[in-house]
Protein backbone atom coordinates (compact mmCIF):
# COMPACT_ATOMS: atom_id res chain seq x y z
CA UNK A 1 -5.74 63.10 -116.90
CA UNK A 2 -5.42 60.39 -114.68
CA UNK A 3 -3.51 57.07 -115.21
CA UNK A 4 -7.02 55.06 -115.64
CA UNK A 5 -7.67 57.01 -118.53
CA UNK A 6 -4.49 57.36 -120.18
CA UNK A 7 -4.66 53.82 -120.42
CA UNK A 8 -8.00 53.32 -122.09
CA UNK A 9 -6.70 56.08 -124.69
CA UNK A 10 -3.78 54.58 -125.25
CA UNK A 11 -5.38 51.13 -125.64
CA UNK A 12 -7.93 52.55 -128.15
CA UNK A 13 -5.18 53.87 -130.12
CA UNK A 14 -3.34 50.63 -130.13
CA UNK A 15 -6.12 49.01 -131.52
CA UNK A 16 -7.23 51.52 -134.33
CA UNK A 17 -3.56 51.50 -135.57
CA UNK A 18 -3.73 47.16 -135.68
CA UNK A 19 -6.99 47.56 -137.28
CA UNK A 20 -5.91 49.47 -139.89
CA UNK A 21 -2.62 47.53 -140.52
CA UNK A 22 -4.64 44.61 -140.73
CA UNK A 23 -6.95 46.24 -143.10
CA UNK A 24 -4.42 47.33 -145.29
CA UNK A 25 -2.64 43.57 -145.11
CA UNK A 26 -5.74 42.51 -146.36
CA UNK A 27 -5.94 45.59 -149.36
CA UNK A 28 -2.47 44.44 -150.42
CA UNK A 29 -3.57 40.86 -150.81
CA UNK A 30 -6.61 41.74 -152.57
CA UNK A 31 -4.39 44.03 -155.05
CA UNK A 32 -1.77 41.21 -156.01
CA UNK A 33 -4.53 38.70 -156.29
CA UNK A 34 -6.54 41.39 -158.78
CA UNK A 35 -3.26 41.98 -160.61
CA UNK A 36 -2.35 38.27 -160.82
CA UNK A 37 -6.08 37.32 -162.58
CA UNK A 38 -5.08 40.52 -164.76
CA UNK A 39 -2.31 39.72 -166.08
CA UNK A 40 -3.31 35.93 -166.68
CA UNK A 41 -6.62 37.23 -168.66
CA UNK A 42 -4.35 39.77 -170.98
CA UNK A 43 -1.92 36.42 -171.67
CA UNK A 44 -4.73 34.42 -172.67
CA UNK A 45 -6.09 36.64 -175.25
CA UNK A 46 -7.24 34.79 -178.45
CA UNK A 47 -5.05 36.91 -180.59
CA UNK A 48 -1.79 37.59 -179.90
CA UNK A 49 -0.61 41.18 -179.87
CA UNK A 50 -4.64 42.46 -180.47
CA UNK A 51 -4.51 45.82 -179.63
CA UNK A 52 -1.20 46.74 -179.28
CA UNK A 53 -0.73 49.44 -181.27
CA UNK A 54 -3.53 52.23 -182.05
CA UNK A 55 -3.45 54.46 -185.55
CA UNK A 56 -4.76 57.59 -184.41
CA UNK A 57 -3.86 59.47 -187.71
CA UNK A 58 -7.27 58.55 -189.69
């Protein structure tokens, strides 16, 4: 392989691997936002405690 191409590989690897750290930034982010809402829409429940504890022996 000559030193032309090596390069271009090695380029195109470079990139796929920042593309796909960048894509996973932006998963993280998305995650911690989803988890944030989550958490503020279980603390604003009308009834405190609602569904805490299940009987299953009925």
């Amino acid at each position: 392989m000559d030193i032309g191409a090596l390069s271009v590989s090695m380029s195109a690897a470079s990139f796929n691997t920042n593309l796909g750290v960048a894509m996973l930034g932006k998963v993280l982010d998305t995650a911690e936002v989803t988890g944030e809402m989550l958490t503020e829409m279980m603390e604003s429940l009308p009834v405190p405690g609602l569904g805490e504890h299940i009987d299953i022996r009925a």
